[in-house]
PDB file of N, CA and C in Angstrom:
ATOM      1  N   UNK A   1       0.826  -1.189   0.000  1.00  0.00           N
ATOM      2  CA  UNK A   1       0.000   0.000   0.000  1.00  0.00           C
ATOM      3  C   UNK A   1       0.869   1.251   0.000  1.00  0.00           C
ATOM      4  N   UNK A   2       0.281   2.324  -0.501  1.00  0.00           N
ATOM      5  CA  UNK A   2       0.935   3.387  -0.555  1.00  0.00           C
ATOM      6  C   UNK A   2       0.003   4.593  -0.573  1.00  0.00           C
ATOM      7  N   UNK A   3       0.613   5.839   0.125  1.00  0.00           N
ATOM      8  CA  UNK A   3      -0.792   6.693   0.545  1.00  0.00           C
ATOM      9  C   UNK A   3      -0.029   8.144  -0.292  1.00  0.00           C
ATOM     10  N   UNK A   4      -0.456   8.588  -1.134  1.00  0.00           N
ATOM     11  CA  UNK A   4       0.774  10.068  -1.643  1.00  0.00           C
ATOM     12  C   UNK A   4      -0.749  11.061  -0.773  1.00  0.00           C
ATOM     13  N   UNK A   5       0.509  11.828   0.004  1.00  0.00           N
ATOM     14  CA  UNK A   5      -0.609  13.245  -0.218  1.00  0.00           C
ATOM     15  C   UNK A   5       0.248  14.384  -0.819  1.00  0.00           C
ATOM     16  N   UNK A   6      -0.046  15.114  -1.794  1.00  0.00           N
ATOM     17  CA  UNK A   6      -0.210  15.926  -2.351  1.00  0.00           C
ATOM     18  C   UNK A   6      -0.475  17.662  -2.380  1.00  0.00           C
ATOM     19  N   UNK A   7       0.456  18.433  -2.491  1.00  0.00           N
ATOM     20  CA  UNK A   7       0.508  19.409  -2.159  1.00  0.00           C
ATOM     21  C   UNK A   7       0.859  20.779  -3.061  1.00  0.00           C
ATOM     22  N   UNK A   8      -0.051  21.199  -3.604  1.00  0.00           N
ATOM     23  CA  UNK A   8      -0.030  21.785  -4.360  1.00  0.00           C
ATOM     24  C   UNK A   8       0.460  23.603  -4.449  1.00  0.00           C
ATOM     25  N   UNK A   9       1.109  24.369  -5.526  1.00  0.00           N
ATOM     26  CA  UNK A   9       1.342  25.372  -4.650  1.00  0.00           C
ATOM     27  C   UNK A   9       1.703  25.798  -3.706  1.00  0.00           C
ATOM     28  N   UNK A  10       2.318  25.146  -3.055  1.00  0.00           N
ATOM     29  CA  UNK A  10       2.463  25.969  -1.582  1.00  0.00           C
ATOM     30  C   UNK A  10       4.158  25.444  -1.377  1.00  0.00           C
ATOM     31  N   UNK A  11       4.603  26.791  -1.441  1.00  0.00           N
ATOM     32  CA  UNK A  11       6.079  26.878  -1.641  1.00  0.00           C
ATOM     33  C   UNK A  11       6.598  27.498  -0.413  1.00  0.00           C
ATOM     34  N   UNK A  12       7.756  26.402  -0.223  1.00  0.00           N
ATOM     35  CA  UNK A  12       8.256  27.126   1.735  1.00  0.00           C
ATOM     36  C   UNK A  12       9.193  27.182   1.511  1.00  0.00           C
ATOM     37  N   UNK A  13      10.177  28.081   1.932  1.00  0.00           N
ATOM     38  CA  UNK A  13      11.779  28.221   1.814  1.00  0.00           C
ATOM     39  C   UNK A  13      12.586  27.807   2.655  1.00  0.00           C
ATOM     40  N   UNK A  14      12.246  27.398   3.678  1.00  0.00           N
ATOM     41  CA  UNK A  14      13.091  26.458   4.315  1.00  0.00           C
ATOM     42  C   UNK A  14      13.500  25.474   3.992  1.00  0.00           C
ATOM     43  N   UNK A  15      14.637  25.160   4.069  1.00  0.00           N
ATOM     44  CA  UNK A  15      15.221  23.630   3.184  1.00  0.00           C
ATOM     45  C   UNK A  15      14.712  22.958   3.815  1.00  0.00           C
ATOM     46  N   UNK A  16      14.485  22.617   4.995  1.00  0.00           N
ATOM     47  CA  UNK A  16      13.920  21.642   6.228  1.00  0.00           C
ATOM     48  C   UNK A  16      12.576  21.155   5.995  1.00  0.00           C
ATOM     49  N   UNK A  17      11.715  22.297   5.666  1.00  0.00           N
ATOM     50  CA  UNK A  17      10.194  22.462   6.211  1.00  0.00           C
ATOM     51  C   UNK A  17       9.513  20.757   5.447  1.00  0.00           C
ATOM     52  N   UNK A  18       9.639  20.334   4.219  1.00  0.00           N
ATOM     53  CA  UNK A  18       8.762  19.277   3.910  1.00  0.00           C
ATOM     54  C   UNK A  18       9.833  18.100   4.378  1.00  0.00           C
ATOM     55  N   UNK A  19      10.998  18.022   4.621  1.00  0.00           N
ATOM     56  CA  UNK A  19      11.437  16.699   5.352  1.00  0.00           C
ATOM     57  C   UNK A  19      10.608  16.672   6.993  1.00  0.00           C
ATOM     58  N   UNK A  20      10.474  17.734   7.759  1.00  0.00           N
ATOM     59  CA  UNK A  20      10.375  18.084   8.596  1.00  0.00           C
ATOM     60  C   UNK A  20       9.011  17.201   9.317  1.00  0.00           C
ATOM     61  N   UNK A  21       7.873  17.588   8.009  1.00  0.00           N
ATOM     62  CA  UNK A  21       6.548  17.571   7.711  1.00  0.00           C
ATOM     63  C   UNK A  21       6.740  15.510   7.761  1.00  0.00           C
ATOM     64  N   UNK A  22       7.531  15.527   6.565  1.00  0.00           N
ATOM     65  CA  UNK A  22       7.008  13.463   6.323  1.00  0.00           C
ATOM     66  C   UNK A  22       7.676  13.194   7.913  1.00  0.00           C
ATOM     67  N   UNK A  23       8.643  13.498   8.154  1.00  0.00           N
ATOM     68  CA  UNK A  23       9.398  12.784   9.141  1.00  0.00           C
ATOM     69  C   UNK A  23       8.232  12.944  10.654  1.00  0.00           C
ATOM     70  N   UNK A  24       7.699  14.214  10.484  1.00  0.00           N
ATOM     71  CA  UNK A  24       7.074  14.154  11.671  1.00  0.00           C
ATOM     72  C   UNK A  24       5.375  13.725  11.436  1.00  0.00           C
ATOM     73  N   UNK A  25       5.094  13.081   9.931  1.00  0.00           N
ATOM     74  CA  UNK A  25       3.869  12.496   9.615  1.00  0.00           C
ATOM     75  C   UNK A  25       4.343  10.745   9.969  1.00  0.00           C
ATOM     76  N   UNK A  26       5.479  10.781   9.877  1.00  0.00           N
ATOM     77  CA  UNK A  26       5.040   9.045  10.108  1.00  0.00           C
ATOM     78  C   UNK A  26       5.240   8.613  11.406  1.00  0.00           C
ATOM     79  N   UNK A  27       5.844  10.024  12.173  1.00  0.00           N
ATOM     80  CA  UNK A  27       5.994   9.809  13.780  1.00  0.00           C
ATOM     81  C   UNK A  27       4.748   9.471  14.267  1.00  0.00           C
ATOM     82  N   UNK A  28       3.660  10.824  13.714  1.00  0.00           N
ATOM     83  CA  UNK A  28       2.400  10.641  13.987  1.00  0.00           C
ATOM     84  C   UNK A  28       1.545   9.300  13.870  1.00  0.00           C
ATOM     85  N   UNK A  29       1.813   9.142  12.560  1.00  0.00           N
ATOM     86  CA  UNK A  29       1.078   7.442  11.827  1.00  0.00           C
ATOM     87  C   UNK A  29       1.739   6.467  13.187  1.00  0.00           C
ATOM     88  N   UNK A  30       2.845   6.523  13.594  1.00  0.00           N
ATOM     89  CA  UNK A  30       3.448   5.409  14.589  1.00  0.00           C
ATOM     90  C   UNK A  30       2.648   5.288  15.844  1.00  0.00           C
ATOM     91  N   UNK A  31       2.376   7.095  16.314  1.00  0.00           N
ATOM     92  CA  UNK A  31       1.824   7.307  17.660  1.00  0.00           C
ATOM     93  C   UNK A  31       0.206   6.763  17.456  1.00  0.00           C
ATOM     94  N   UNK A  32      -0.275   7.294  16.549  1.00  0.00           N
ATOM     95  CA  UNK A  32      -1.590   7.322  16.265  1.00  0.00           C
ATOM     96  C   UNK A  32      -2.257   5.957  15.870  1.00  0.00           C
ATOM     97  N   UNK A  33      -1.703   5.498  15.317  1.00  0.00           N
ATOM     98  CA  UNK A  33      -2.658   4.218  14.947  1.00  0.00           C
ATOM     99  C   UNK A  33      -1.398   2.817  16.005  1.00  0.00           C
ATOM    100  N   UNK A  34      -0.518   3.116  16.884  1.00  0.00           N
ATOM    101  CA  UNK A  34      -0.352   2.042  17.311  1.00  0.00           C
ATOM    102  C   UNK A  34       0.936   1.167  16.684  1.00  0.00           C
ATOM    103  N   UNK A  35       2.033   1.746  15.679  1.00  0.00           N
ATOM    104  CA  UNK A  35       2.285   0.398  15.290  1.00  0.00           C
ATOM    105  C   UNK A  35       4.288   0.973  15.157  1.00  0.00           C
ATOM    106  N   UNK A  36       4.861   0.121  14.582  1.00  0.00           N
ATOM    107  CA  UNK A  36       6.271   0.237  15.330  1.00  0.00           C
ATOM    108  C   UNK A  36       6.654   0.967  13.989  1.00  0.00           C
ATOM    109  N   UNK A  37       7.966   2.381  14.613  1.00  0.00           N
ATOM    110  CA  UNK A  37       8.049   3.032  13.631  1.00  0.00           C
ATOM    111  C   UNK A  37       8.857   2.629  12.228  1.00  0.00           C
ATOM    112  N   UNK A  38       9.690   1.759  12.525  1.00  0.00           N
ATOM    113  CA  UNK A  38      10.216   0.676  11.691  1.00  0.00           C
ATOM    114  C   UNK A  38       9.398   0.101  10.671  1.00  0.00           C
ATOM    115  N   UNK A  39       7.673   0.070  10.466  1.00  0.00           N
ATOM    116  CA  UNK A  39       7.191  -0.683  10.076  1.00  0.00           C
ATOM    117  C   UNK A  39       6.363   0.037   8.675  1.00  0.00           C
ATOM    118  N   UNK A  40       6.870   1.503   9.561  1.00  0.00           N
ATOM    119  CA  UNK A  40       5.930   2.757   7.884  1.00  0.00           C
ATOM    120  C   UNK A  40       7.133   3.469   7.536  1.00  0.00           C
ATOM    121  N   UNK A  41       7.473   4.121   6.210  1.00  0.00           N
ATOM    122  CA  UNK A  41       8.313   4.735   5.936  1.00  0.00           C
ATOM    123  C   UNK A  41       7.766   5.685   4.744  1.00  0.00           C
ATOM    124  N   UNK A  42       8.682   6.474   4.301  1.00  0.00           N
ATOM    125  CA  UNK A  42       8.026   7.715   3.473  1.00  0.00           C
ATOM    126  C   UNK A  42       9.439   8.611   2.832  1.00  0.00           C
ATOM    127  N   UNK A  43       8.661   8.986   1.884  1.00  0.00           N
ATOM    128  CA  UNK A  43       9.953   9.610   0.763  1.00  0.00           C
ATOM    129  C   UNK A  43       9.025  11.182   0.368  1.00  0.00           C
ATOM    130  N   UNK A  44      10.077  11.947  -0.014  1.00  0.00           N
ATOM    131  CA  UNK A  44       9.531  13.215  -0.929  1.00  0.00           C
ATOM    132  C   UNK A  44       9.306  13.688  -2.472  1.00  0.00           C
ATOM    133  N   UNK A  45       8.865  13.818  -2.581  1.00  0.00           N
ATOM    134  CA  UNK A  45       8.549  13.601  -3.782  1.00  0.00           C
ATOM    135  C   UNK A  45       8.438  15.214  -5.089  1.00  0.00           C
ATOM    136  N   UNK A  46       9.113  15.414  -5.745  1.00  0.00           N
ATOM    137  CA  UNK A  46       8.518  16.706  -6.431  1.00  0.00           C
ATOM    138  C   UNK A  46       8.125  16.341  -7.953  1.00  0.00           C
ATOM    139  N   UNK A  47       7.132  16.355  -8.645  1.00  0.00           N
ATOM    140  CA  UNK A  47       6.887  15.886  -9.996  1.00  0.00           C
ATOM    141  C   UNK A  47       7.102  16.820 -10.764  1.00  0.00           C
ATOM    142  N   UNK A  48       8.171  15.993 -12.118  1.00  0.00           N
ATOM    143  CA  UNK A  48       8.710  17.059 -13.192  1.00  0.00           C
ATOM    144  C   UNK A  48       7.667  18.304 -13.527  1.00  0.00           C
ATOM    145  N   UNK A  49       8.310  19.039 -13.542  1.00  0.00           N
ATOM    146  CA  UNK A  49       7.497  20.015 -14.484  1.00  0.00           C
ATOM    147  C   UNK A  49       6.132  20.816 -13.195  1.00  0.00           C
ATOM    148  N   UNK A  50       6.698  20.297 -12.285  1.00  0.00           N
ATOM    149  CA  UNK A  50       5.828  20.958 -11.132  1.00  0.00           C
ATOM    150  C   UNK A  50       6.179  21.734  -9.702  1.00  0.00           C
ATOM    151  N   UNK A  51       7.273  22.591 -10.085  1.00  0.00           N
ATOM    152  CA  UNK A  51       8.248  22.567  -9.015  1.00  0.00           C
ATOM    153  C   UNK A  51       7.296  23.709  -7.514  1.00  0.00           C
ATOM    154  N   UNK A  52       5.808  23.779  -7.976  1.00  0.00           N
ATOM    155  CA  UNK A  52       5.268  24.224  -6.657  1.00  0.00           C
ATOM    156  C   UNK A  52       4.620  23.223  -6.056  1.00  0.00           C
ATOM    157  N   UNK A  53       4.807  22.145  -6.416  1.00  0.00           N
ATOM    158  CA  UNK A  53       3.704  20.514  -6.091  1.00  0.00           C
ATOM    159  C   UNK A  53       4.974  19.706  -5.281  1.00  0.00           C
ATOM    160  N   UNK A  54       4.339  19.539  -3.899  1.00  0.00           N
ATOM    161  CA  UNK A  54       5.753  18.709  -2.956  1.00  0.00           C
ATOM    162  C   UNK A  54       4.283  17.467  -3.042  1.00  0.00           C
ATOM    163  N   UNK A  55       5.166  15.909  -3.052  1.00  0.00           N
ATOM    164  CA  UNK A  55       4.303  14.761  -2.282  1.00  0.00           C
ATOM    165  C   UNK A  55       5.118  14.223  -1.022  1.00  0.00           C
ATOM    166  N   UNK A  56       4.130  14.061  -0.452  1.00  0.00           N
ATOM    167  CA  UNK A  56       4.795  13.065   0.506  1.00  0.00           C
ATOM    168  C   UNK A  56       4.129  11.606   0.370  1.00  0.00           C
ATOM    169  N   UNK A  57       4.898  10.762   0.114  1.00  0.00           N
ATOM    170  CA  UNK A  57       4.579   9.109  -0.351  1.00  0.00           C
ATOM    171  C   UNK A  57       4.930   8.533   1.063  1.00  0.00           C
ATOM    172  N   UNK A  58       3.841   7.903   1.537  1.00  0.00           N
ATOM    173  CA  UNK A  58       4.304   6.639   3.130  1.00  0.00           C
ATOM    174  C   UNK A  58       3.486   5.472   2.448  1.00  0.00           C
ATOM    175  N   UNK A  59       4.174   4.500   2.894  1.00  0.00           N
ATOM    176  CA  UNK A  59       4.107   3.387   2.826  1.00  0.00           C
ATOM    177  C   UNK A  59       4.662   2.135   3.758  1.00  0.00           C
ATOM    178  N   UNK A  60       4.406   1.516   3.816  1.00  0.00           N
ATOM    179  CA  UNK A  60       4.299   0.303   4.543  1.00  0.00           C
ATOM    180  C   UNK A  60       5.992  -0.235   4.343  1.00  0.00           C
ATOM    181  N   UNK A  61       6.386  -0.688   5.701  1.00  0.00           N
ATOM    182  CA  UNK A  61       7.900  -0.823   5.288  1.00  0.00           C
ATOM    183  C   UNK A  61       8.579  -2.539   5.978  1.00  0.00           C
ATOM    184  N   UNK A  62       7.228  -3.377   5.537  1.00  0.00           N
ATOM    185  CA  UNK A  62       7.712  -4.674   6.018  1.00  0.00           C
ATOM    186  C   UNK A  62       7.299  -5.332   4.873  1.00  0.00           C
ATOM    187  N   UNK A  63       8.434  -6.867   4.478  1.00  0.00           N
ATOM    188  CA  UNK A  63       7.639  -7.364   3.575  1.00  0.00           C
ATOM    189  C   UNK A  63       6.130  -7.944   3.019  1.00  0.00           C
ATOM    190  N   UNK A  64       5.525  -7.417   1.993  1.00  0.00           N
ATOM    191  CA  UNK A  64       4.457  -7.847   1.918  1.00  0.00           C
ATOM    192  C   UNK A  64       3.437  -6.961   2.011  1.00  0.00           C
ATOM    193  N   UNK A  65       3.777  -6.138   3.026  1.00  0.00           N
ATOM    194  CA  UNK A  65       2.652  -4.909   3.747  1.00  0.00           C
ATOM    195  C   UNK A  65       1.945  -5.209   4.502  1.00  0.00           C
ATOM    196  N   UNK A  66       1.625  -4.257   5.332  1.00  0.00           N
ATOM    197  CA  UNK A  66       0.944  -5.009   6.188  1.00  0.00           C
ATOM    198  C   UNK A  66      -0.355  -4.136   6.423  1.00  0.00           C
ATOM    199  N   UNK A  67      -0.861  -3.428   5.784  1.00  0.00           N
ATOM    200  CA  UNK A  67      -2.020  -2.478   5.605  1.00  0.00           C
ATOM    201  C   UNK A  67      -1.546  -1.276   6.464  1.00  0.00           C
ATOM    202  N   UNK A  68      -0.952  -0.922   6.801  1.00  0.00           N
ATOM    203  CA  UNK A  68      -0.503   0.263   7.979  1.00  0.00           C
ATOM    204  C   UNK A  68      -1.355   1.598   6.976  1.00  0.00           C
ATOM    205  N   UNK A  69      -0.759   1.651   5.853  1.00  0.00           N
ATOM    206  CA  UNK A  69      -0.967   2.755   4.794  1.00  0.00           C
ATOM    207  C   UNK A  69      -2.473   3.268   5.010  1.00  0.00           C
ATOM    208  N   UNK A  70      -3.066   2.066   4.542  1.00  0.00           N
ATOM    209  CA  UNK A  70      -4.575   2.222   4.298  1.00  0.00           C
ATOM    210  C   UNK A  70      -5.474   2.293   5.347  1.00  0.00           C
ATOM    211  N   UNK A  71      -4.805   2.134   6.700  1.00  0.00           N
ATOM    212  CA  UNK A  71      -5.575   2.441   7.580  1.00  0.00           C
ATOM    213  C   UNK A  71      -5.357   4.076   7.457  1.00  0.00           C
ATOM    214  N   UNK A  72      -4.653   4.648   7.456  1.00  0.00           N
ATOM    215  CA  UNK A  72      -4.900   6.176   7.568  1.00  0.00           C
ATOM    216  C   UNK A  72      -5.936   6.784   6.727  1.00  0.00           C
ATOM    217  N   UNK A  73      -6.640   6.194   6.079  1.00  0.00           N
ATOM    218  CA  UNK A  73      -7.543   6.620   4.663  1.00  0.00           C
ATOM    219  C   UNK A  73      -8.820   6.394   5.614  1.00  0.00           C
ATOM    220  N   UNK A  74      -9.180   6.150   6.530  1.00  0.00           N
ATOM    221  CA  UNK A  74     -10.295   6.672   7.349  1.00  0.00           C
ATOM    222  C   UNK A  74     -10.371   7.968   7.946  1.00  0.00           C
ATOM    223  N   UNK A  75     -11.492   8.598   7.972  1.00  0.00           N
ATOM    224  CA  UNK A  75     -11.150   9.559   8.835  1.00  0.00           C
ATOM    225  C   UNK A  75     -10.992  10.179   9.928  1.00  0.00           C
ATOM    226  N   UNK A  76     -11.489   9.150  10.766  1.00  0.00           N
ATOM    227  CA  UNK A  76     -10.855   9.179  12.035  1.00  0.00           C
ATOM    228  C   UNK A  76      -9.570   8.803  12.204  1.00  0.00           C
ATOM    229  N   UNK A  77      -8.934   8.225  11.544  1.00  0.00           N
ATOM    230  CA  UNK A  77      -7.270   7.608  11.708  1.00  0.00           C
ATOM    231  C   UNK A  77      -6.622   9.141  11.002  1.00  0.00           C
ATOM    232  N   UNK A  78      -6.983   9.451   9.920  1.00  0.00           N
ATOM    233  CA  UNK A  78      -6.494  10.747   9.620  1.00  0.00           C
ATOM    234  C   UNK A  78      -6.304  11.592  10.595  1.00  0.00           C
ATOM    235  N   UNK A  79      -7.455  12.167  10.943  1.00  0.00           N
ATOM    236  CA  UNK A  79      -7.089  13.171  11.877  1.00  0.00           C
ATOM    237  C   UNK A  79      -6.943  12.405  13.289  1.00  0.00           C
ATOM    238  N   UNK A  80      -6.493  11.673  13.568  1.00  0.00           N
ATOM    239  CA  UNK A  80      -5.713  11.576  14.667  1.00  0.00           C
ATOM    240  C   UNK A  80      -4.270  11.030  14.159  1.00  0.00           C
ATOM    241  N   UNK A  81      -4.033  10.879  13.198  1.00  0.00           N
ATOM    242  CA  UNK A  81      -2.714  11.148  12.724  1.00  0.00           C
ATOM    243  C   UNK A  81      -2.073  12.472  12.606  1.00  0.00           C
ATOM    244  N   UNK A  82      -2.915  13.588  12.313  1.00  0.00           N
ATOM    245  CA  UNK A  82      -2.610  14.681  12.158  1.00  0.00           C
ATOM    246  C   UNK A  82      -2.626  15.436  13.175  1.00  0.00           C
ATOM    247  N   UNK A  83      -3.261  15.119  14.069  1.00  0.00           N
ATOM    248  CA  UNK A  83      -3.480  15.662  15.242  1.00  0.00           C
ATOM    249  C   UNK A  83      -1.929  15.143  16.034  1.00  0.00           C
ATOM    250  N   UNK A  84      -1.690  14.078  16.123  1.00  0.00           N
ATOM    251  CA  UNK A  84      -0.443  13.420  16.953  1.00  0.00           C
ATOM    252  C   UNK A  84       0.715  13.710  16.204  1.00  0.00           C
ATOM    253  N   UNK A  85       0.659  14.504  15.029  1.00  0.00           N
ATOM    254  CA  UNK A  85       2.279  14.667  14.724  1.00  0.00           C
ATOM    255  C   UNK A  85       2.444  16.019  14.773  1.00  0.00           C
ATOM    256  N   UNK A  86       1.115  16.897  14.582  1.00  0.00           N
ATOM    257  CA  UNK A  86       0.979  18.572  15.328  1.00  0.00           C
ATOM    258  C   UNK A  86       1.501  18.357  16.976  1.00  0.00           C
ATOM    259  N   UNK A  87       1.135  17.347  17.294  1.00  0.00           N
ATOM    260  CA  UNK A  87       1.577  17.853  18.968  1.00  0.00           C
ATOM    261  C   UNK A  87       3.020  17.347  19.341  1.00  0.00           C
ATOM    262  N   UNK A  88       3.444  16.161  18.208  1.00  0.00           N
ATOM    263  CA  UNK A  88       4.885  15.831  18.594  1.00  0.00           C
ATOM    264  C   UNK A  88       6.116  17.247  17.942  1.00  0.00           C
ATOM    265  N   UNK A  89       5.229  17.759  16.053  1.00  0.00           N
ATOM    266  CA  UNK A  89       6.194  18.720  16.114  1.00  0.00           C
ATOM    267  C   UNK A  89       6.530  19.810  17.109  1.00  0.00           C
ATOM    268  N   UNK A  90       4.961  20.413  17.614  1.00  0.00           N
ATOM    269  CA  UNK A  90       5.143  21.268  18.065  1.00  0.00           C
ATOM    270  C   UNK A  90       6.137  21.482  19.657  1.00  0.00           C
ATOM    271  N   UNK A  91       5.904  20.175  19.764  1.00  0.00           N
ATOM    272  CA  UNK A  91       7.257  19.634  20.986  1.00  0.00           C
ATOM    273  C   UNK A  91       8.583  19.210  21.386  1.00  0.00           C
ATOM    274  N   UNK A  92       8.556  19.061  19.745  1.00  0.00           N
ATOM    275  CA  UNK A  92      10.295  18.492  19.410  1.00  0.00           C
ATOM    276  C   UNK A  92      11.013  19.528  19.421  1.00  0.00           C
ATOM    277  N   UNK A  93      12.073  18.977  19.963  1.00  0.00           N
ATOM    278  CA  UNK A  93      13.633  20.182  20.280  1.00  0.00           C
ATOM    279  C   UNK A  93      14.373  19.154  19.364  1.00  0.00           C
ATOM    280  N   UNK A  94      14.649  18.367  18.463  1.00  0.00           N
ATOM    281  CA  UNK A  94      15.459  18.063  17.664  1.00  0.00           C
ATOM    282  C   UNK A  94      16.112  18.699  16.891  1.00  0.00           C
ATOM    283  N   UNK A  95      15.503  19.833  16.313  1.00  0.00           N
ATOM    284  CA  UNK A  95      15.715  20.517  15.002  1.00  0.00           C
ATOM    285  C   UNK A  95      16.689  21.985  15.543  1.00  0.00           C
ATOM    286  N   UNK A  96      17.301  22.653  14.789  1.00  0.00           N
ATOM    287  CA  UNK A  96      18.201  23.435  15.310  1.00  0.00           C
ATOM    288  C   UNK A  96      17.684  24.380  15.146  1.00  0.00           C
ATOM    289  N   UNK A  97      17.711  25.628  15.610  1.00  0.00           N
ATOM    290  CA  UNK A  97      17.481  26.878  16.050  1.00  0.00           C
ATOM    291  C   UNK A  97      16.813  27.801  14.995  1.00  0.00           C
ATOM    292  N   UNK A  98      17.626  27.565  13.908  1.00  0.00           N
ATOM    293  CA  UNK A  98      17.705  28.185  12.577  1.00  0.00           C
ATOM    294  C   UNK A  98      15.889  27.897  12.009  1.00  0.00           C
ATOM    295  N   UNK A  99      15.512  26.331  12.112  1.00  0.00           N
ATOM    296  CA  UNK A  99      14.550  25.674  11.542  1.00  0.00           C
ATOM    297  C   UNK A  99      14.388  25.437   9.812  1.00  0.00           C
ATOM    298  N   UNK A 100      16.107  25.078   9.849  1.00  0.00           N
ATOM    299  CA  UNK A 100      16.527  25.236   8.605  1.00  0.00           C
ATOM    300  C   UNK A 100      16.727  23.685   9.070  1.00  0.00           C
ATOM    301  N   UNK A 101      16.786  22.815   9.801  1.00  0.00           N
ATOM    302  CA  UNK A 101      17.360  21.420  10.063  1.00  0.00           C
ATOM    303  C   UNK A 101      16.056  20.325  10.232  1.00  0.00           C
ATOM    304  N   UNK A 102      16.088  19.306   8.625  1.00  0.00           N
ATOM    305  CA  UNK A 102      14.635  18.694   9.473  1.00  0.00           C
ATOM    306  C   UNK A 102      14.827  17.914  10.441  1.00  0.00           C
ATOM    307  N   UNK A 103      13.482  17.608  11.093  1.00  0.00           N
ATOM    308  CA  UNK A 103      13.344  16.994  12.052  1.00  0.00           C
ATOM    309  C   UNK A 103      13.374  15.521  12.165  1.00  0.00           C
ATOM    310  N   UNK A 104      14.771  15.086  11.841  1.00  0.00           N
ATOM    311  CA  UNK A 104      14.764  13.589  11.720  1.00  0.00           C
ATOM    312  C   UNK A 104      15.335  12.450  13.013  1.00  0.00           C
ATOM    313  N   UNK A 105      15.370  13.658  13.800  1.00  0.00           N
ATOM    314  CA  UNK A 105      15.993  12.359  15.053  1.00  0.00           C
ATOM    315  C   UNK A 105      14.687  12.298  16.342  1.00  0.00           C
ATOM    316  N   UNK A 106      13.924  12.403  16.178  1.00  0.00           N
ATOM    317  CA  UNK A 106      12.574  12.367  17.004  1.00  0.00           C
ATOM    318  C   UNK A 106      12.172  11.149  17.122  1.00  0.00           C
TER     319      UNK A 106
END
């Protein structure tokens, strides 16, 4: 399984800001639905010819899959995914001062 969300327009100048975003979306997916962070993973994505369009792609990171992905496609798992990685960013001291550094050691 694989979940892209999609982001259109919306251009941030921080080098950090969309690593920042997946890294602290699959923290969330880990907290939120229960499952080991080892087990979801996620890449960035920019499509040719679209350089104001960021994706973020998560997916399932054991052989086979194990549905992790597709549970977030409810909407209650959504927003409590979104909800749990708003409250881990907004809490993390990982990132350096600048907020030029993503947030990858959380």
């Amino acid at each position: 399984d694989v979940l892209k969300l999609e982001f259109c327009y919306w251009i941030d100048s921080r080098s950090g800001f969309w690593l920042s975003l997946l890294y602290g979306l699959l923290e969330g997916v880990s907290g939120a639905l229960d499952i080991e962070r080892q087990d979801i993973d996620g890449c960035l994505y920019t499509p040719a010819g679209s350089p104001g369009t960021r994706q973020l792609i998560l997916f399932d990171d054991v052989p086979g899959g194990a549905g992790h992905v597709n549970r977030i496609t409810n909407k209650t798992a959504l927003y409590n995914v979104l909800k749990e990685t708003l409250h881990r960013l907004s809490h993390c001291d990982c990132g350096s001062e600048d907020e030029e550094t993503p947030l990858q050691l959380c």
